[in-house]
N, C-alpha and C. Protein backbone atom coordinates (compact mmCIF):
# COMPACT_ATOMS: atom_id res chain seq x y z
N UNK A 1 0.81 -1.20 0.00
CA UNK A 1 0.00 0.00 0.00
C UNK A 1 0.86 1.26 0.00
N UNK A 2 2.09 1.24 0.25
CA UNK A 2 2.83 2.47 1.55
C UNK A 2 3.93 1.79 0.93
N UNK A 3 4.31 3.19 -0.45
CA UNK A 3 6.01 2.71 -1.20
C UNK A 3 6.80 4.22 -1.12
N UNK A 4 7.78 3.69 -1.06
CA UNK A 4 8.81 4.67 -1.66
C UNK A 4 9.28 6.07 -0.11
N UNK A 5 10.00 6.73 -0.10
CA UNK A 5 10.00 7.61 0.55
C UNK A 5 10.42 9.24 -0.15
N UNK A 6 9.90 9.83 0.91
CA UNK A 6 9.37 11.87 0.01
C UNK A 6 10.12 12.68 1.86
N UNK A 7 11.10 13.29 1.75
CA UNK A 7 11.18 14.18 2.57
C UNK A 7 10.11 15.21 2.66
N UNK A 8 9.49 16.04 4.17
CA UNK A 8 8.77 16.91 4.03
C UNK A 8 9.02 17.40 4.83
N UNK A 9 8.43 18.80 5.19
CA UNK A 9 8.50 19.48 6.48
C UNK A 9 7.95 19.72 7.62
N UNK A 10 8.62 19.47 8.44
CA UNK A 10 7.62 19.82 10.12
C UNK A 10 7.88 21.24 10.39
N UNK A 11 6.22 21.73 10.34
CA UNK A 11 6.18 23.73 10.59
C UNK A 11 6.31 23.62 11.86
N UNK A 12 6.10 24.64 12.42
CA UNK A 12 6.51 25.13 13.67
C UNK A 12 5.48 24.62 14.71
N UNK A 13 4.03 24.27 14.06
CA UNK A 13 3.43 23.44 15.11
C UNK A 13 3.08 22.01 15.35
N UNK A 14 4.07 21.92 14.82
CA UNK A 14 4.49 20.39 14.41
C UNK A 14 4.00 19.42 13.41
N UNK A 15 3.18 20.02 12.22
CA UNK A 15 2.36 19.42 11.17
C UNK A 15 3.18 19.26 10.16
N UNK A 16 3.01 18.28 9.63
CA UNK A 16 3.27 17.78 8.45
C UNK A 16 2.57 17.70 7.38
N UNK A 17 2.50 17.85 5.95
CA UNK A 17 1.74 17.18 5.01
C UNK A 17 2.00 15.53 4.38
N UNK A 18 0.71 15.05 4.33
CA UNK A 18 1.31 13.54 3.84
C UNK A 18 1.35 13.85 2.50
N UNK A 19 2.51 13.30 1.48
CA UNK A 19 2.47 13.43 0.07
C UNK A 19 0.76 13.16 -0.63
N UNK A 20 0.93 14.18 -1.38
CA UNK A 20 -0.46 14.33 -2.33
C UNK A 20 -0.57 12.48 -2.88
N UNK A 21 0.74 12.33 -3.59
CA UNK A 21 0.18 10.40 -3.75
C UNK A 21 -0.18 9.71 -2.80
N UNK A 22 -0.28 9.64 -1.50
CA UNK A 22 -0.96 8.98 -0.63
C UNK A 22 -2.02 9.41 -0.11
N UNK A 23 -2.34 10.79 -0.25
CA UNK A 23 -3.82 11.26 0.64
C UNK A 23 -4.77 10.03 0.28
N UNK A 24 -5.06 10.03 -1.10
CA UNK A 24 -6.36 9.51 -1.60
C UNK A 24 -6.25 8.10 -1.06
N UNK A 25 -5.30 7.12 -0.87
CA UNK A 25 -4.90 6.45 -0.51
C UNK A 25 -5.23 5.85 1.58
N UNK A 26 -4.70 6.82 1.93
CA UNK A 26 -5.12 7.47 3.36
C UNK A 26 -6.86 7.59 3.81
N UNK A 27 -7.39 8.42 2.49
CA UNK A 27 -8.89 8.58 2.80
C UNK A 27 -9.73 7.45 2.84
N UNK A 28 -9.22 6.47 1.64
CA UNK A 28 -10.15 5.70 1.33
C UNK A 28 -9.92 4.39 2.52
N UNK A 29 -8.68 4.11 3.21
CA UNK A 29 -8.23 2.83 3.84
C UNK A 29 -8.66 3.28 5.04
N UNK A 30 -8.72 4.44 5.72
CA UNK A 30 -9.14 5.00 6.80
C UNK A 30 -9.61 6.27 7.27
N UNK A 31 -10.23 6.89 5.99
CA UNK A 31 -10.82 8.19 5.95
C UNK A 31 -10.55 9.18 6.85
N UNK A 32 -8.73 9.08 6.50
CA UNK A 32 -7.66 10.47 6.72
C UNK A 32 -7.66 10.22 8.58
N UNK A 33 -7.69 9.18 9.22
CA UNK A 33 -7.71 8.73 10.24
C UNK A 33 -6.11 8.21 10.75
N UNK A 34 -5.17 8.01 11.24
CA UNK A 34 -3.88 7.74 11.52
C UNK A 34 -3.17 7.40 12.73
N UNK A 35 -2.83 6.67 13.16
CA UNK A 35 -2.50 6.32 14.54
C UNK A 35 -0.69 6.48 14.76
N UNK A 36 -0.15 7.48 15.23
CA UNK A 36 1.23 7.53 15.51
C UNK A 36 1.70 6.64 16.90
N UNK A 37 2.69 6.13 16.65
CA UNK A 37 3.23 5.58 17.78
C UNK A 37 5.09 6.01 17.69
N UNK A 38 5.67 5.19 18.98
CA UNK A 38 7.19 4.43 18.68
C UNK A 38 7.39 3.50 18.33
N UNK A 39 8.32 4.07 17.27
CA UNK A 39 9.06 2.24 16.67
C UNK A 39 10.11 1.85 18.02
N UNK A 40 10.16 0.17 17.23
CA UNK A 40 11.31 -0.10 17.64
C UNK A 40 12.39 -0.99 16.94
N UNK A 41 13.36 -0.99 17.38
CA UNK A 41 14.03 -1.98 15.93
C UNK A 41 14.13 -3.55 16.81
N UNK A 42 14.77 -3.92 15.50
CA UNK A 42 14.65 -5.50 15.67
C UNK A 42 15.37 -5.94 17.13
N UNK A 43 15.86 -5.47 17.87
CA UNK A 43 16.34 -5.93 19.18
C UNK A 43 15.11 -5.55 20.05
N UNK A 44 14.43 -4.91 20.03
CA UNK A 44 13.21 -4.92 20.99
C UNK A 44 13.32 -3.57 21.55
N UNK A 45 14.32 -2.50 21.54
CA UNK A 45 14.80 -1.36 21.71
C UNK A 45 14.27 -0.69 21.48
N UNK A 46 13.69 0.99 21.28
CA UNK A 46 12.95 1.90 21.09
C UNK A 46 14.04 2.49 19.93
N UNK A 47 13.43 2.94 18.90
CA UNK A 47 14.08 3.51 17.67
C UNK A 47 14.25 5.18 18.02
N UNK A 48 14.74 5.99 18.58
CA UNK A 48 14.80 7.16 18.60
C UNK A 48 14.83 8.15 17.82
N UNK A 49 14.63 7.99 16.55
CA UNK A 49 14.65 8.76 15.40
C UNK A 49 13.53 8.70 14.67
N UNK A 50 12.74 7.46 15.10
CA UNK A 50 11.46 6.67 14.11
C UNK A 50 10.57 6.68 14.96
N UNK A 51 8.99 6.97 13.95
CA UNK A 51 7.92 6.90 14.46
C UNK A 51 7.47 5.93 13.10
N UNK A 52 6.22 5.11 13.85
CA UNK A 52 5.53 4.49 13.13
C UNK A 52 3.95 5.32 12.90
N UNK A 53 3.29 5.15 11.30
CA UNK A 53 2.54 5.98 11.00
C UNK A 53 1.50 4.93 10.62
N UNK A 54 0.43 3.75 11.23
CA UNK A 54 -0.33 3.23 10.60
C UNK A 54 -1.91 4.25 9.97
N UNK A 55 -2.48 4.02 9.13
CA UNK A 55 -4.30 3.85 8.99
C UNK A 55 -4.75 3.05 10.32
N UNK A 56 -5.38 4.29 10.80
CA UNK A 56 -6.28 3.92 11.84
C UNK A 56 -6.91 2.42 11.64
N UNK A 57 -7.16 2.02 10.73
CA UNK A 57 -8.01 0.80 10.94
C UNK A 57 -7.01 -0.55 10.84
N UNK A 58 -5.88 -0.44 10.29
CA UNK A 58 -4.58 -1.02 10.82
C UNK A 58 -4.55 -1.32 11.90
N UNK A 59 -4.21 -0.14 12.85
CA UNK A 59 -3.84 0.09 14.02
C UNK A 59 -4.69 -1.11 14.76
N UNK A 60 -5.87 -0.69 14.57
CA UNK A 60 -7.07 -1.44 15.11
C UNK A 60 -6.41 -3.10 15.06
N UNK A 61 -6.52 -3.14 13.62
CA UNK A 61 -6.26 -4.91 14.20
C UNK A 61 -4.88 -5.22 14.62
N UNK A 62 -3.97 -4.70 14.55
CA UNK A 62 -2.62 -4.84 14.90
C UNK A 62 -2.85 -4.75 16.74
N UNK A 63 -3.19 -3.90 17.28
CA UNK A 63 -4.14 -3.81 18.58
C UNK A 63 -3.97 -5.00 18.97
N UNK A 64 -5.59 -5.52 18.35
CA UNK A 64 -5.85 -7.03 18.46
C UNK A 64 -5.08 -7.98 18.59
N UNK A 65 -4.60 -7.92 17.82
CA UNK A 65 -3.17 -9.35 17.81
C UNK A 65 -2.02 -8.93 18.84
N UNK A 66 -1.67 -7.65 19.28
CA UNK A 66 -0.89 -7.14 20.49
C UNK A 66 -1.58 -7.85 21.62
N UNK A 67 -3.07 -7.49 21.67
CA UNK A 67 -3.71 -7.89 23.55
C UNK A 67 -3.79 -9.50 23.53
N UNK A 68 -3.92 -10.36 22.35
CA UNK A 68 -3.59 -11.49 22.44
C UNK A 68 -2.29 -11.91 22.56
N UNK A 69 -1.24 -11.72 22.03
CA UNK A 69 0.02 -12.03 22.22
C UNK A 69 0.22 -11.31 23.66
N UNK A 70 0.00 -10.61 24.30
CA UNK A 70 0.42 -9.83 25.56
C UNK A 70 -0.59 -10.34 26.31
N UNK A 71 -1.57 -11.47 26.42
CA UNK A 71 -1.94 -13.06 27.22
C UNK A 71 -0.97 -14.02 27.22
N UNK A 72 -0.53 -14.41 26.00
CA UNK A 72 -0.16 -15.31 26.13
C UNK A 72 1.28 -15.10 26.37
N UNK A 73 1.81 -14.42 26.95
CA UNK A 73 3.62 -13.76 26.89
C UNK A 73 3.80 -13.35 28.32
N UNK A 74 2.69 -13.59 29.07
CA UNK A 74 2.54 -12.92 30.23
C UNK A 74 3.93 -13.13 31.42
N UNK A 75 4.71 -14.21 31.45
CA UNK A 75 5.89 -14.13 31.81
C UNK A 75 7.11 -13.69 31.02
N UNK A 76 6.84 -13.11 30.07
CA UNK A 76 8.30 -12.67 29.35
C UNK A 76 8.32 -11.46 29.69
N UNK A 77 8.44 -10.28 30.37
CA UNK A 77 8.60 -9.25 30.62
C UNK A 77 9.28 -8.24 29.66
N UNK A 78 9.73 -8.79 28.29
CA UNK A 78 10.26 -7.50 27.70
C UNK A 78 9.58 -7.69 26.45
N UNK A 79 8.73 -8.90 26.58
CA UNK A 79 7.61 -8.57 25.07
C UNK A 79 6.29 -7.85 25.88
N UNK A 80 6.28 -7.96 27.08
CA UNK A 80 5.01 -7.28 27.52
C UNK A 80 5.36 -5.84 27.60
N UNK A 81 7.19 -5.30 28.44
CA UNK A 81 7.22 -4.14 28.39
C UNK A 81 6.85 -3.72 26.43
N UNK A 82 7.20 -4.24 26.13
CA UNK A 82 7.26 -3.77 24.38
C UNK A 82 6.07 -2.78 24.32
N UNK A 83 5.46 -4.33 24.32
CA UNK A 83 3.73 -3.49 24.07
C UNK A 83 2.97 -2.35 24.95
N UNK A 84 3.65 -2.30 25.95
CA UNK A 84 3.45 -1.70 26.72
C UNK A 84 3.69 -0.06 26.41
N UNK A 85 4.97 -0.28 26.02
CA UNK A 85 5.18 1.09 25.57
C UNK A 85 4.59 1.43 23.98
N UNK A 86 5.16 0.93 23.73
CA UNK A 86 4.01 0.97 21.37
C UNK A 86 2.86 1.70 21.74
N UNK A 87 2.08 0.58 23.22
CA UNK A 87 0.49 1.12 22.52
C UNK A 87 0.51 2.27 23.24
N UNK A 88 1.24 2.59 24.56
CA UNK A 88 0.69 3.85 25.71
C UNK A 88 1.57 5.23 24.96
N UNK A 89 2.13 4.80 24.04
CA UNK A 89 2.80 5.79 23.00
C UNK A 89 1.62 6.35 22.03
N UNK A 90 0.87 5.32 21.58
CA UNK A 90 0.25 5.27 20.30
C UNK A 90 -1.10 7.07 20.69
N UNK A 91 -0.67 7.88 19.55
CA UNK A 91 -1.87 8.62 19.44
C UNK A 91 -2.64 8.92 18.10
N UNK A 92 -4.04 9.34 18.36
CA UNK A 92 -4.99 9.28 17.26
C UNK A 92 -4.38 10.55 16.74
N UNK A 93 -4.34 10.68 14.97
CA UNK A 93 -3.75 12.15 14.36
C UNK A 93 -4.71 11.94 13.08
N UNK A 94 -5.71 13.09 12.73
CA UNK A 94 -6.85 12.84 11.43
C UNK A 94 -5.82 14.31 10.60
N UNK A 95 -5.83 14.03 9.61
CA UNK A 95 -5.08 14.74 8.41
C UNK A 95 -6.66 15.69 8.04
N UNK A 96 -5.94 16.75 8.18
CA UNK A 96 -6.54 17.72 8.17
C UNK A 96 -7.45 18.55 6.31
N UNK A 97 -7.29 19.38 5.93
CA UNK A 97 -8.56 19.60 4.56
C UNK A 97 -7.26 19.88 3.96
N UNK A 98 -5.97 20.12 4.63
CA UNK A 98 -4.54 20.33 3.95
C UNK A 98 -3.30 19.22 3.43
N UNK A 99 -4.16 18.07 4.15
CA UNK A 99 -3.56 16.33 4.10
C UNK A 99 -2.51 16.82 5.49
N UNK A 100 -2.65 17.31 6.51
CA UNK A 100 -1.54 17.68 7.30
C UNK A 100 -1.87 16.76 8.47
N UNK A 101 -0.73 16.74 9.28
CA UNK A 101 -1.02 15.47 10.31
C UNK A 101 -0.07 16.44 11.56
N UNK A 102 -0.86 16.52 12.67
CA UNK A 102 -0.19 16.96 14.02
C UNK A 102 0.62 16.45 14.72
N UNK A 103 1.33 16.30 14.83
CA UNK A 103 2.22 15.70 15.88
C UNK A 103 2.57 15.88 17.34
N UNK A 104 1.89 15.01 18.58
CA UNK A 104 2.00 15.70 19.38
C UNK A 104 3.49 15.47 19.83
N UNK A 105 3.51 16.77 20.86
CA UNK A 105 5.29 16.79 21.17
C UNK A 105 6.27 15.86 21.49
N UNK A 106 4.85 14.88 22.71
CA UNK A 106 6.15 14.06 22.86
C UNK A 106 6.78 12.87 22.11
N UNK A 107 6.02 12.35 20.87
CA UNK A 107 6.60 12.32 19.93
C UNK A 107 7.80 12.88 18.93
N UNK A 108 7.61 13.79 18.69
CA UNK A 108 8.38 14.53 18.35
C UNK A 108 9.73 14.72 18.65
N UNK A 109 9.53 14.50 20.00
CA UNK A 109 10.58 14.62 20.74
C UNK A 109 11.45 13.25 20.88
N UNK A 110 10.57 12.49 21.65
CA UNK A 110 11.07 10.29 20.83
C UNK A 110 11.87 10.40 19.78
N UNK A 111 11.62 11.11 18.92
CA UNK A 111 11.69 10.88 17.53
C UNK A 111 12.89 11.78 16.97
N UNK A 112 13.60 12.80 17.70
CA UNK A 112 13.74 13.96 17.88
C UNK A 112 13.87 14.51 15.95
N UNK A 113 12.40 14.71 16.03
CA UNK A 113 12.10 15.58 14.63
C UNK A 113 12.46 16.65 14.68
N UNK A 114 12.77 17.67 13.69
CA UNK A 114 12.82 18.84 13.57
C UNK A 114 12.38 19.53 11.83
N UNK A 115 12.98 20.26 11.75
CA UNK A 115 12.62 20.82 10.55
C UNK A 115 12.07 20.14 9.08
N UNK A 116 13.40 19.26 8.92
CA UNK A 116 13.30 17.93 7.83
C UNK A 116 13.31 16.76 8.03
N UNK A 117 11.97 16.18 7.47
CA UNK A 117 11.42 14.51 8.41
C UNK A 117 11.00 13.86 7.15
N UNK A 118 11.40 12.20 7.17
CA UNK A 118 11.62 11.81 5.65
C UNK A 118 10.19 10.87 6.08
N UNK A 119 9.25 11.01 5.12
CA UNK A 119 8.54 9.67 5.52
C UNK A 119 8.50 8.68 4.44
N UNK A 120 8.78 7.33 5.12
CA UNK A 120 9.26 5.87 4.28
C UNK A 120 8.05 5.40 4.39
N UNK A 121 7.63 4.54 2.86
CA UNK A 121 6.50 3.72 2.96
C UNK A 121 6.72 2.05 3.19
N UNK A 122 6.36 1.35 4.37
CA UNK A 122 6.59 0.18 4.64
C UNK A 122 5.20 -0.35 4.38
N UNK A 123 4.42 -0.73 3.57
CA UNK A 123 3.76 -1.30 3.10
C UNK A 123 2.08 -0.84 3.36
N UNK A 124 2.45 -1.98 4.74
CA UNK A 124 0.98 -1.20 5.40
C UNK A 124 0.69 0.06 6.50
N UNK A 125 2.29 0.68 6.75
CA UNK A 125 2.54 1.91 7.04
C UNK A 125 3.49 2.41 7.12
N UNK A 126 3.76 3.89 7.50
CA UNK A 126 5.01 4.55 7.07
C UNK A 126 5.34 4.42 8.03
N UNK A 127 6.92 4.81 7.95
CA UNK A 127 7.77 5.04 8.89
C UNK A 127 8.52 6.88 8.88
N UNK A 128 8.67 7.38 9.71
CA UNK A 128 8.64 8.81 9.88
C UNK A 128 9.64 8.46 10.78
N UNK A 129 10.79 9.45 9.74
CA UNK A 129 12.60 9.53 10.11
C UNK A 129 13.17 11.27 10.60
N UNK A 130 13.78 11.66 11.76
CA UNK A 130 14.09 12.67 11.61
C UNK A 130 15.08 12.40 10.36
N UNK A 131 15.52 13.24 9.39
CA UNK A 131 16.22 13.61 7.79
C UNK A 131 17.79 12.59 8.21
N UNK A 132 18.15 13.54 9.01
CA UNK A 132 19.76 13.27 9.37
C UNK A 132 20.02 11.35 9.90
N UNK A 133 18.84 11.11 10.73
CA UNK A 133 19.14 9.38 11.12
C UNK A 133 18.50 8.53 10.00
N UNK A 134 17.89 9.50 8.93
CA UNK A 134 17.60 8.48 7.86
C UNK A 134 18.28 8.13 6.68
N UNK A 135 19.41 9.11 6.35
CA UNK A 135 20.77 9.54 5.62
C UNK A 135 21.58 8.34 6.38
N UNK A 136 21.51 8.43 7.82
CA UNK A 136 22.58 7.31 8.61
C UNK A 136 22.28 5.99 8.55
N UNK A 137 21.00 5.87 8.30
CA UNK A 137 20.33 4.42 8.39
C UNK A 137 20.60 3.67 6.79
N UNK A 138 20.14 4.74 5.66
CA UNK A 138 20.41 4.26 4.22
C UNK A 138 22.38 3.75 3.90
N UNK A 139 23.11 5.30 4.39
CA UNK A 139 24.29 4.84 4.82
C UNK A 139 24.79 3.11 5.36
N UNK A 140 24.12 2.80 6.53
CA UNK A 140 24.69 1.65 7.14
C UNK A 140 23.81 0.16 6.20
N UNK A 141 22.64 0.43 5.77
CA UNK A 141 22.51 -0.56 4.63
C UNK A 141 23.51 -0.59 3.38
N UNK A 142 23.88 0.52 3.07
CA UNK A 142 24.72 0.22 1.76
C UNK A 142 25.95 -0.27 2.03
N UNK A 143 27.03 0.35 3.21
CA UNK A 143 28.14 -0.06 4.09
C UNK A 143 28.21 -0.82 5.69
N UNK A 144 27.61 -1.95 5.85
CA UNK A 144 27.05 -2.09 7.30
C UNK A 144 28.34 -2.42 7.95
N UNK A 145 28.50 -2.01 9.19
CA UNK A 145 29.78 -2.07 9.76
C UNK A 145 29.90 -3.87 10.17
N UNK A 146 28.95 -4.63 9.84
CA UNK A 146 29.29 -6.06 9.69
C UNK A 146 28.72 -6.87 9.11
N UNK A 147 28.35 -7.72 8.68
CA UNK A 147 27.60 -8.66 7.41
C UNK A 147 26.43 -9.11 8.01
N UNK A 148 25.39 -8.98 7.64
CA UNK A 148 24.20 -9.32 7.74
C UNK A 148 23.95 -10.57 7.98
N UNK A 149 22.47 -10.83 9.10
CA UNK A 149 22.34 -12.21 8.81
C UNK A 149 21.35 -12.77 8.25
N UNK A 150 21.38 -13.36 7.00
CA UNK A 150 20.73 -13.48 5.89
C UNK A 150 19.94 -14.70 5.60
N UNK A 151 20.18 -15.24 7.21
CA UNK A 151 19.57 -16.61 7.36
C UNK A 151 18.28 -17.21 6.40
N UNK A 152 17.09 -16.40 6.71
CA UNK A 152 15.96 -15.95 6.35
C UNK A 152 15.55 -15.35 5.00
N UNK A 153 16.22 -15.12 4.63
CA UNK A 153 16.26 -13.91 2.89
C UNK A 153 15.56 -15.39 2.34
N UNK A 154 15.06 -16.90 2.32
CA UNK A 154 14.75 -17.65 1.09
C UNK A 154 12.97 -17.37 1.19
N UNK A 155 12.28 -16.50 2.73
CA UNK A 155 11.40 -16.09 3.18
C UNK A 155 10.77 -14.53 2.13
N UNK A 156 11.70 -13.93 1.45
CA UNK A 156 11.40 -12.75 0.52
C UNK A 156 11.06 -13.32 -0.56
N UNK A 157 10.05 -12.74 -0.86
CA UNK A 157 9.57 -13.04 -2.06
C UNK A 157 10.62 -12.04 -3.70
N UNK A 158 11.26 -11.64 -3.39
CA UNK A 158 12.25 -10.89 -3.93
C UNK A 158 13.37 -11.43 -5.12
């Protein structure tokens, strides 16, 4: 659903526009509805540069499958903290008659956005980079300071 990535700008009250190719996109999957949270990367860690940007109605079932897995995980303490933090992070943001999306601060701040914020399309949602850790992140895919583990790659359909 959610390709490619478009740098844009965060104004001074923290709004963004979503690219004109995705509004219509946006309206129709969740009628300009959007749920911001924190990422985290693959160690279970909080991504400090990244926010995750689902369609509200995403969110919804992704939810779902969180409060079930966070039954059944109930002694692992760092898949429960996980969720714990994702969802008590997670806020509602409706794109405005300008396609613009609010950001509240303390996001922003997680995230530490500022002026130029790249947003990446991961399929069934974006990912929202402050500019500078997303330059560092493309960087360490093209040069990674150690070889990947590629165990899994026969799993891509690619």
């Amino acid at each position: 659903m959610f390709r490619g990535s478009t740098t844009v700008n965060l104004d001074e009250k923290g709004r963004f526009a979503i690219p004109t190719r995705f509004r219509d996109r946006v309206q129709v999957k969740c009628a300009g509805k959007l749920v911001v949270t924190t990422a985290f990367d693959d160690d279970g860690t909080g991504n400090s540069h990244c926010l995750w940007v689902y369609p509200a109605t995403t969110w919804e079932e992704l939810e779902k499958e969180l409060g079930e897995v966070k039954k059944k995980k109930r002694g692992k303490p760092a898949i429960v903290n996980l969720i714990r933090f994702v969802i008590a992070s997670a806020n509602e943001c409706e794109m405005d008659a300008q396609g613009r999306i609010l950001l509240p601060e303390s996001l922003r701040s997680f995230a530490n956005l500022d002026k130029k914020i790249v947003l990446a399309g991961q399929i069934e949602r974006f990912e929202l980079w402050n500019e500078e850790a997303w330059l560092a992140k493309q960087s360490e895919f093209v040069q990674p300071k150690e070889k990947p583990d590629l165990s899994d790659m026969e799993d891509l359909p690619l």
